[in-house]
Protein backbone atom coordinates (compact mmCIF):
# COMPACT_ATOMS: atom_id res chain seq x y z
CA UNK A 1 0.40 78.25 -45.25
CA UNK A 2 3.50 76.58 -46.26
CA UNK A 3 7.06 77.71 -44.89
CA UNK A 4 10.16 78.18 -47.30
CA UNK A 5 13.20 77.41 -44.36
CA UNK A 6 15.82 78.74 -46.92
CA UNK A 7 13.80 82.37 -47.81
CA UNK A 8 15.87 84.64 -46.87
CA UNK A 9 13.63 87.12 -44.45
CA UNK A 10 13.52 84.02 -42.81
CA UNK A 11 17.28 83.48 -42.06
CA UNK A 12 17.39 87.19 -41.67
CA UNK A 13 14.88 87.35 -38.43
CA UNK A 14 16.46 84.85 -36.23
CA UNK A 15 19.69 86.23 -36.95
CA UNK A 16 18.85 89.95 -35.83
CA UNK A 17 17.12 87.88 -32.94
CA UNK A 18 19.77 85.51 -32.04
CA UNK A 19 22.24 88.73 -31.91
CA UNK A 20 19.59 90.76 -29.66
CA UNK A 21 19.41 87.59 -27.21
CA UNK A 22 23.25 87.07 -27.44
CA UNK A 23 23.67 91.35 -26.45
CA UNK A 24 21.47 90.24 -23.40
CA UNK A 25 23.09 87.41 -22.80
CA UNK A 26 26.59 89.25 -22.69
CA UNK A 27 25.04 92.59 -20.66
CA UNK A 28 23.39 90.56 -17.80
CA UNK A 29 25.72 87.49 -17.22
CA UNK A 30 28.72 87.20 -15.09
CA UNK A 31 32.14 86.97 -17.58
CA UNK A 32 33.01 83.57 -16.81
CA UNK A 33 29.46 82.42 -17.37
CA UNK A 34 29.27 79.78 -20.27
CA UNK A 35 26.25 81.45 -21.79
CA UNK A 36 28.14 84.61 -21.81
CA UNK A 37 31.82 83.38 -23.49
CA UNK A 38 30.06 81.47 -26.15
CA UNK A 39 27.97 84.56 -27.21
CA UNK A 40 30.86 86.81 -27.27
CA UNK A 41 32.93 84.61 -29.41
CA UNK A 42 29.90 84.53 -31.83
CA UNK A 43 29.62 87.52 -32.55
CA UNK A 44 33.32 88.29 -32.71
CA UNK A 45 34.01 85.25 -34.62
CA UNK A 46 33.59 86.56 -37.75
CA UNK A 47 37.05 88.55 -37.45
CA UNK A 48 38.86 85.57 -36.90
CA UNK A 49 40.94 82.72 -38.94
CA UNK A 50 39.41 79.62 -39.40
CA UNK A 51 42.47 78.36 -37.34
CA UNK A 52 42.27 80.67 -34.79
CA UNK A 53 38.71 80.32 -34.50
CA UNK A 54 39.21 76.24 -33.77
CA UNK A 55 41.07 77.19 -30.94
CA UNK A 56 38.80 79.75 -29.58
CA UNK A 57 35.53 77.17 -29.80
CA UNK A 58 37.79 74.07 -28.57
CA UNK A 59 38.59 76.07 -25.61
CA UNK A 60 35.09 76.31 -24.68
CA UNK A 61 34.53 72.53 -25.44
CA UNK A 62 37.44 71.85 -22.79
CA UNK A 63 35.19 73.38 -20.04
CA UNK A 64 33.55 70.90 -17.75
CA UNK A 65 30.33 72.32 -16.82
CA UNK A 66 28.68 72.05 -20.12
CA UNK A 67 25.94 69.20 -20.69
CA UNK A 68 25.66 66.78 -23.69
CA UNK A 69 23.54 69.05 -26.17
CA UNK A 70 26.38 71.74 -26.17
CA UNK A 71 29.21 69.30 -27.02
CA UNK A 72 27.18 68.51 -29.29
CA UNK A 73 26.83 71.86 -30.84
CA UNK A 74 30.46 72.77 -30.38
CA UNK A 75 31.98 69.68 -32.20
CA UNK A 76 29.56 70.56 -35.10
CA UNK A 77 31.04 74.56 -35.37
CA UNK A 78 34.36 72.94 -35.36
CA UNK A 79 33.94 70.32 -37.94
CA UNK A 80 32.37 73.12 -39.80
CA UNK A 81 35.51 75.27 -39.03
CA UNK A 82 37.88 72.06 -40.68
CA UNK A 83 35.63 71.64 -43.41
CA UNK A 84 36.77 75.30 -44.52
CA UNK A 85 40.65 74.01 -44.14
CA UNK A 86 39.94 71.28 -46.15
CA UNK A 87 40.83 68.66 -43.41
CA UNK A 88 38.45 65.72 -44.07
CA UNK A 89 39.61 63.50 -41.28
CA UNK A 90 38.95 66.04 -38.75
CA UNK A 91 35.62 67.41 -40.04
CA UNK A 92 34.75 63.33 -39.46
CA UNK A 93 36.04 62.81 -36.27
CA UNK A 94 34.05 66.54 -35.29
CA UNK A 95 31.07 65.63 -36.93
CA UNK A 96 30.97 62.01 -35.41
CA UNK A 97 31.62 63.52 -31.67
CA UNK A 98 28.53 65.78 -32.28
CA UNK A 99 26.40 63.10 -33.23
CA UNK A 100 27.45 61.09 -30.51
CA UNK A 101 26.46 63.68 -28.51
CA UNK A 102 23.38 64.74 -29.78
CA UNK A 103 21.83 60.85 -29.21
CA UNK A 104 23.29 61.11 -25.68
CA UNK A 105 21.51 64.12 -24.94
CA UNK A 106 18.61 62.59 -27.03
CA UNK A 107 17.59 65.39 -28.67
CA UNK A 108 17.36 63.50 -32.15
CA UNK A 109 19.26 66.52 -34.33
CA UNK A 110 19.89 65.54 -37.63
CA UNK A 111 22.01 68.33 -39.14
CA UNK A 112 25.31 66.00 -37.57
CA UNK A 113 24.41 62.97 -38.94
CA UNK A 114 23.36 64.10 -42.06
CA UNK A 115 26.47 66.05 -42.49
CA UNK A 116 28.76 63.15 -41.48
CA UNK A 117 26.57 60.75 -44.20
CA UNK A 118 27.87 63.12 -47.37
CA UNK A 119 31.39 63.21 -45.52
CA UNK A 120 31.18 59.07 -45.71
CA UNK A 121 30.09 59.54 -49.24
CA UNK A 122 32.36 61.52 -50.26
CA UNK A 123 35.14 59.20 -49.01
CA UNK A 124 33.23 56.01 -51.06
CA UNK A 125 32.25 54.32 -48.08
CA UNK A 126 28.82 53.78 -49.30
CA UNK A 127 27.27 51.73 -46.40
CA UNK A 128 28.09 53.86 -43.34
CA UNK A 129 26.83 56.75 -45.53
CA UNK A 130 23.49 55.26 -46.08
CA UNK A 131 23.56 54.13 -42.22
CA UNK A 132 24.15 57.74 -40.92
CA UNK A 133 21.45 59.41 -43.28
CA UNK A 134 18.79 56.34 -42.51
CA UNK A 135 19.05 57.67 -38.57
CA UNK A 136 18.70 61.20 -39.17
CA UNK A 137 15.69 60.56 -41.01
CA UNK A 138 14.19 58.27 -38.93
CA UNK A 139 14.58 61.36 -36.02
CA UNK A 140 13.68 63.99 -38.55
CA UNK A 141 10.08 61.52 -38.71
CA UNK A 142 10.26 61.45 -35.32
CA UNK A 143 9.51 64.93 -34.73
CA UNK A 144 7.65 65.10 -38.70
CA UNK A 145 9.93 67.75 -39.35
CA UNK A 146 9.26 68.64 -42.90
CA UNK A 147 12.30 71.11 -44.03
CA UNK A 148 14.34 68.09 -41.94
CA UNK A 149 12.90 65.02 -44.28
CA UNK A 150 13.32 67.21 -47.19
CA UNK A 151 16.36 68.08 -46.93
CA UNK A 152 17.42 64.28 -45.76
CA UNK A 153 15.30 62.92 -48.58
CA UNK A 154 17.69 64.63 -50.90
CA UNK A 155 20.88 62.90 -49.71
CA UNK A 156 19.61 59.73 -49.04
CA UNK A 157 18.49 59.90 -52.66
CA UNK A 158 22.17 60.80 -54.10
CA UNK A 159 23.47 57.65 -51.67
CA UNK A 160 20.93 55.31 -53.19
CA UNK A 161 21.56 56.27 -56.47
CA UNK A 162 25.45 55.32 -55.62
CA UNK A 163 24.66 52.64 -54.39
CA UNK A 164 22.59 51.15 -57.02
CA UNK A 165 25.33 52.27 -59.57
CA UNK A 166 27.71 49.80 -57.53
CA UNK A 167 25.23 47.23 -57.31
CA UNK A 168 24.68 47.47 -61.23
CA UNK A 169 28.57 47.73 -61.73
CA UNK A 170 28.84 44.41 -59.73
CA UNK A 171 26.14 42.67 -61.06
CA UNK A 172 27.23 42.77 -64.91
CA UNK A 173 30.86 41.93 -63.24
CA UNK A 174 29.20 38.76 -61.79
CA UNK A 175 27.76 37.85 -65.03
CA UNK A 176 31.00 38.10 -66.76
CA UNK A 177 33.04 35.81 -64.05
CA UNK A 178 29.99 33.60 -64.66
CA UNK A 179 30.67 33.37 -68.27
CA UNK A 180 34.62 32.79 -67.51
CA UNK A 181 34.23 30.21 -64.74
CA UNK A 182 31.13 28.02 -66.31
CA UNK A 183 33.77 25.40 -67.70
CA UNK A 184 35.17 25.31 -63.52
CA UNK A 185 31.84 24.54 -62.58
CA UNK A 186 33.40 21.22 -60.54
CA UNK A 187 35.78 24.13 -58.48
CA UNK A 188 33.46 26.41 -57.95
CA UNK A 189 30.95 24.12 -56.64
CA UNK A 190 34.29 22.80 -54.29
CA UNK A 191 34.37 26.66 -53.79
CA UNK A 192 30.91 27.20 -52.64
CA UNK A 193 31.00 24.01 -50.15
CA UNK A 194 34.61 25.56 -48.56
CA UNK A 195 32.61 28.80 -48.66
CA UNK A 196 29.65 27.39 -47.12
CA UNK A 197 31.54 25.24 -44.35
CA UNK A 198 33.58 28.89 -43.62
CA UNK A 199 30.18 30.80 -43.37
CA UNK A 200 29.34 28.49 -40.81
CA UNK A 201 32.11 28.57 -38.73
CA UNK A 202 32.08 32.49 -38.84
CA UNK A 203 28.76 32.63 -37.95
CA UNK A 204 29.02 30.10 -34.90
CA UNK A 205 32.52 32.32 -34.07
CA UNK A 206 29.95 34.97 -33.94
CA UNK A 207 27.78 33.72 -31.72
CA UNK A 208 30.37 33.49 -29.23
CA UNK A 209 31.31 36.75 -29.64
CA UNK A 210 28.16 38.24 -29.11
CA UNK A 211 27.48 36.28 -26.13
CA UNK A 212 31.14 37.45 -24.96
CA UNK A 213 29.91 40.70 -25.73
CA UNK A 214 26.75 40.65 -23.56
CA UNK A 215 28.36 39.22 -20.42
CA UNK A 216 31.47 42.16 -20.99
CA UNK A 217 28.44 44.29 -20.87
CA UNK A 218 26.58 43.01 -17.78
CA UNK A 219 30.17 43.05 -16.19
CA UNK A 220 31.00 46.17 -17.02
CA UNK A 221 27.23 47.30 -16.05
CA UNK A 222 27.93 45.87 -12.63
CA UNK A 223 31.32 47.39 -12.20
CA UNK A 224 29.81 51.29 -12.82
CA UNK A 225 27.20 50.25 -10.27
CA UNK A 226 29.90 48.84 -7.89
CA UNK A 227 32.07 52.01 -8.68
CA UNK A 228 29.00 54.12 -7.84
CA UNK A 229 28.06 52.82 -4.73
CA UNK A 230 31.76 52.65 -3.78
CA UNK A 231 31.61 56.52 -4.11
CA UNK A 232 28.89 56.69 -1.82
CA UNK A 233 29.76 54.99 0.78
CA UNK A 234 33.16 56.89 0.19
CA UNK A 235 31.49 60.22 0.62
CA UNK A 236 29.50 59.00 3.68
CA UNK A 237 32.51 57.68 5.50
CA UNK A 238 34.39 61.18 4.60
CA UNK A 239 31.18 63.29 5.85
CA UNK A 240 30.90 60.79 9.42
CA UNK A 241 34.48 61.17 9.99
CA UNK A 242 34.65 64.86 9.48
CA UNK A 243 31.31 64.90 11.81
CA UNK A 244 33.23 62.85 13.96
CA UNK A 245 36.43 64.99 14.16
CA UNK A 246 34.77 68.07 14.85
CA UNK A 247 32.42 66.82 17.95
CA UNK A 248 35.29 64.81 19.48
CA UNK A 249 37.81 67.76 19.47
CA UNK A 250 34.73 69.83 21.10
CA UNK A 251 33.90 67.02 23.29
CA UNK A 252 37.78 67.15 24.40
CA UNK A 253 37.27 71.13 25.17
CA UNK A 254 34.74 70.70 26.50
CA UNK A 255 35.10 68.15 29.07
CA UNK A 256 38.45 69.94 29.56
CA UNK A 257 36.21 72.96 30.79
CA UNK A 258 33.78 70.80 32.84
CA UNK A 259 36.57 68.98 35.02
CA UNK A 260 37.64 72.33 35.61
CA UNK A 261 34.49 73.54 36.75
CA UNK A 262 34.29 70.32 38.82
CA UNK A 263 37.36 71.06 40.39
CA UNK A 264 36.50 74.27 41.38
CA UNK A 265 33.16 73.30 43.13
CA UNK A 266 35.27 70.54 44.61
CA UNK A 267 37.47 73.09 46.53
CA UNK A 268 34.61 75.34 47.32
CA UNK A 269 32.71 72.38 48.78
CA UNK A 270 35.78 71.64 50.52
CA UNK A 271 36.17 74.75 52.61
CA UNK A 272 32.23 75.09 53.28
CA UNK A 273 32.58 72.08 54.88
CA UNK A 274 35.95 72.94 57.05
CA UNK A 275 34.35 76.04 58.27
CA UNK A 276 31.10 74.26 58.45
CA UNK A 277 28.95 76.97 56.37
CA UNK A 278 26.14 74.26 55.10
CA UNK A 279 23.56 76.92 54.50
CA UNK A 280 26.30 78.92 52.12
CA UNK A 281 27.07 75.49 50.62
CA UNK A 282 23.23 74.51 50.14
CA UNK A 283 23.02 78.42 48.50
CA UNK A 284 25.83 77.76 46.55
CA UNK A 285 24.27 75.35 44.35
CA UNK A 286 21.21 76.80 41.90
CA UNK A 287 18.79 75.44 39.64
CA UNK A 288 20.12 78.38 37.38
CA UNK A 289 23.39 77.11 36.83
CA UNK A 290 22.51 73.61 35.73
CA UNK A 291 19.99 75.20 33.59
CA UNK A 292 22.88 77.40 32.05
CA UNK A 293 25.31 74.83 31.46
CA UNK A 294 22.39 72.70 29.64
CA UNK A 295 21.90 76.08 27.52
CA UNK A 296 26.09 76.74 27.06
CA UNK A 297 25.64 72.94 26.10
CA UNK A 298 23.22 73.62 23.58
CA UNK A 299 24.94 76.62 22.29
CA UNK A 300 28.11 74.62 21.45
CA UNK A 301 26.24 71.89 19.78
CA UNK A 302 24.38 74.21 17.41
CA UNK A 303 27.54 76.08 16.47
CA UNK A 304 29.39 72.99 15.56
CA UNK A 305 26.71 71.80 13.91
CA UNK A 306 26.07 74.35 11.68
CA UNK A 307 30.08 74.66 11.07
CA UNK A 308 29.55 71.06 9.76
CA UNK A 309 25.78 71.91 7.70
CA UNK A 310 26.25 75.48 7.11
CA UNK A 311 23.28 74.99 4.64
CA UNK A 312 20.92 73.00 7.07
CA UNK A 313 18.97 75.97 8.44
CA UNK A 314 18.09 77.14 4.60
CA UNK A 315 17.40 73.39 3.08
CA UNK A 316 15.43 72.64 6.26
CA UNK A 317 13.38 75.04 5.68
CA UNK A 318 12.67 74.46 2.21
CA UNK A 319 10.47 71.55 3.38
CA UNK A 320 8.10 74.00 4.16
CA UNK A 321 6.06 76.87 2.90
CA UNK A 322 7.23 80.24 3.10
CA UNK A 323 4.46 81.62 5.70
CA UNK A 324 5.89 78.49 8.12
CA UNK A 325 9.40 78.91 7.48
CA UNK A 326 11.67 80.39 10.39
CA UNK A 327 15.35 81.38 10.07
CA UNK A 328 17.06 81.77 13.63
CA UNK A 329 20.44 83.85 13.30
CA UNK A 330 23.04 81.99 15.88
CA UNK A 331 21.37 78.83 17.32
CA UNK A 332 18.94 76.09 16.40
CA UNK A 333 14.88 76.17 17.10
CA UNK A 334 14.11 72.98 19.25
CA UNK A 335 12.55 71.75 16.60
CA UNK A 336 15.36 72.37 14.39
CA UNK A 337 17.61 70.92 16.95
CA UNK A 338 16.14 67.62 17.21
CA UNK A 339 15.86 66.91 13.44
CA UNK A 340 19.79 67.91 13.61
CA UNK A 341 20.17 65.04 15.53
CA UNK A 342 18.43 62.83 13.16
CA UNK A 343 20.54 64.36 10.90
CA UNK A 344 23.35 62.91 12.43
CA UNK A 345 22.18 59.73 12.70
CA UNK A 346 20.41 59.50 16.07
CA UNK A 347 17.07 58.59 15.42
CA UNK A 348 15.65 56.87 18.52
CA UNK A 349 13.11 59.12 20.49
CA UNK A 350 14.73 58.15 23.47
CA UNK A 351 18.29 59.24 22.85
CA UNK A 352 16.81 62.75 21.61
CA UNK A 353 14.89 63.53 24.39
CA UNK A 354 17.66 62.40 26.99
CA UNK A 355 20.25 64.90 25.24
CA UNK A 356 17.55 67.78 25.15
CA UNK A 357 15.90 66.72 28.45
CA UNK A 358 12.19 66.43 27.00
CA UNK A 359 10.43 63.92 27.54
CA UNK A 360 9.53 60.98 24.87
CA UNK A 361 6.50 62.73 24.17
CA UNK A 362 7.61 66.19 23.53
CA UNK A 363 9.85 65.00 21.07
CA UNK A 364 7.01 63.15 19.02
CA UNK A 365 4.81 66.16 19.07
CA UNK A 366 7.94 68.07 17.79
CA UNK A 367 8.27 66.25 14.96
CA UNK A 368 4.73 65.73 13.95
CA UNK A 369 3.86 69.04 14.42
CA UNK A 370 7.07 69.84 11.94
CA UNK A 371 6.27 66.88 9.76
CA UNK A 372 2.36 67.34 9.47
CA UNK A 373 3.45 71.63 8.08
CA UNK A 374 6.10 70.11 5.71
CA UNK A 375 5.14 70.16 1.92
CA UNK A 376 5.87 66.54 1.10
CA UNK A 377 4.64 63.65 2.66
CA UNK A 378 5.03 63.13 6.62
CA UNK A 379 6.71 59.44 5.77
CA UNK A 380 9.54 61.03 3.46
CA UNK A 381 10.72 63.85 5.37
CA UNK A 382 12.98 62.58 7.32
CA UNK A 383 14.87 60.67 4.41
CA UNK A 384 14.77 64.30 2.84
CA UNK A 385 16.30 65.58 6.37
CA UNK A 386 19.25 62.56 5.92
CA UNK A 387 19.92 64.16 2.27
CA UNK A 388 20.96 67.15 3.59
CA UNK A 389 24.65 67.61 2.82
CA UNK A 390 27.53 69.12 4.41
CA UNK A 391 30.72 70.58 3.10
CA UNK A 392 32.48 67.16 3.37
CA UNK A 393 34.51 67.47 0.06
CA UNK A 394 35.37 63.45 -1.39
């Protein structure tokens, strides 16, 4: 059963359905939501000035967090918006943003192109107009979109027909300058050869050109990749200095607390031995306390650490599945605490265990036994452990 696009029960229905979704739209999403402004201008639109409704749509084309297919969309309402002001150069300029756009986002819309061909032909330029309606049809055949190629079919047909009426009007001109210039025959066959010789030239200048063109292009190709890796090594000099910054000032405090601690053993040692208590002094010294400085140790590394990743604990665990996910409130798990380390860059087995005083092969197990749970495969995760980010702001 055939569809007719322009029946009006057809219009009708998505418009009582694109005003339902827009009520939703505007009842469950936040005010500053994109989704949200651009349904309530919408449906208030229709109480505005063409002017004043410019404004209001430009506005939301100013706003950065908007992808390629809603520029797209937005230049078309305005150049829609001009074309009721009468201001042809704008509705162009509109209408040539949105199909810029629209190939960009690749979603081969036609309406833009086909609306900026009868703009062209409207302004006589004959051969841009037939360029712009020959690519929307070729995407309306891309998707066989029937109502699309009809609809195409018909302005391509008008363009043609222009066209040909030129072509006609320029061929009986021909003929008559034929006629007038038969008895020059000598110049004009001096004409052609300067004609011929000029052809030449221009084509060999453009030649050049285009080879100028490509190696502009490779440069400027390597200069975005240049740029980009420039900005990454920008942002991971910015993150390891930050990292950096915040361990040394602990480190500082740290071994600020330590040499006090030192000192204080110092001077108990000290008087043990004037008054020659060596059983108080051998009591003096636990197990216990070494084992609670290692844990005090821990404690600070974890909470600078997580001031630095405030996000590692919920990303880490997103490597696994939800039954095997664990979510510690204050400090790290030991497994946790050794893929922190990787995290910040210390990757040999050795190093780990000598900061969390495991052996070699505890550490392995550890991250097997983490790796072999994960839901991606045991040789990626701990590039996906490296992508973690901080709040290191470049």
């Amino acid at each position: 059963m055939s569809v007719f696009y322009s029946n009006g029960s057809f219009t009708d229905k998505y418009a009582k359905l694109y005003h339902t979704c827009s009520d939703s739209v505007i009842k469950y999403l936040p005010k500053q939501h994109f989704y949200y402004q651009y349904a309530t201008i919408s449906l208030s639109s229709s109480n505005k000035g063409w002017a004043e409704k410019i404004e209001v749509f430009r506005k939301l084309l100013e706003r950065s967090n908007i992808d390629d297919s809603w520029r797209a969309i937005l230049n078309s309402i305005i150049a829609d918006f001009y074309k009721e002001l009468d201001d042809l150069d704008k509705v162009i300029y509109y209408k040539a943003a949105a199909s810029i756009y629209d190939i960009k986002s690749a979603k081969r819309e036609t309406t833009s192109k086909k609306d900026l061909a009868l703009y062209m032909f409207e302004r006589g330029d004959l051969d841009r107009a037939s360029e712009y309606i020959r690519l929307a049809l070729y995407d309306a055949e891309f998707y066989n979109a029937r109502h699309r190629k009809a609809e195409i079919s018909t302005v391509l047909k008008i363009i043609e027909q222009k066209k040909l009426a030129n072509v006609e009007h320029d061929r009986n001109l021909l003929i008559g300058i034929v006629i007038t210039i038969t008895i020059l025959l000598i110049l004009l066959v001096i004409t052609i050869i300067l004609i011929y010789k000029q052809m030449k030239k221009l084509s060999q200048a453009q030649c050049i050109i285009e080879k100028q063109n490509a190696k502009i292009k490779e440069n400027h190709q390597k200069l975005q990749e240049s740029r980009e890796l420039l900005l990454q090594q920008n942002r991971q000099l910015e993150e390891s200095n930050n990292i950096k910054d915040e361990y040394i000032g602990n480190a500082f405090y740290l071994n600020a607390e330590y040499i006090s601690k030192i000192e204080a053993i110092y001077k108990l040692v000290n008087r043990k031995l004037i008054a020659k208590q060596y059983e108080d002094l051998r009591l003096s010294f636990k197990e216990s306390d070494l084992k609670k400085e290692r844990e005090n140790m821990y404690i600070y590394f974890d909470r600078t650490f997580l001031k630095l990743f405030p996000n590692f604990i919920e990303e880490y665990n997103h490597l696994f599945l939800p039954e095997n996910r664990v979510y510690p409130k204050k400090e790290l798990t030991p497994e946790m605490r050794i893929f922190a380390l990787i995290r910040l860059g210390i990757t040999d087995s050795n190093s780990i265990a000598n900061f969390l005083n495991y052996s070699v092969n505890t550490v392995n197990t550890y991250k097997t036994k983490a790796k072999n749970k994960s839901v991606i495969a045991n040789e990626l995760f701990e590039d996906e452990i490296i992508k973690i980010s901080s709040e290191v702001e470049v």
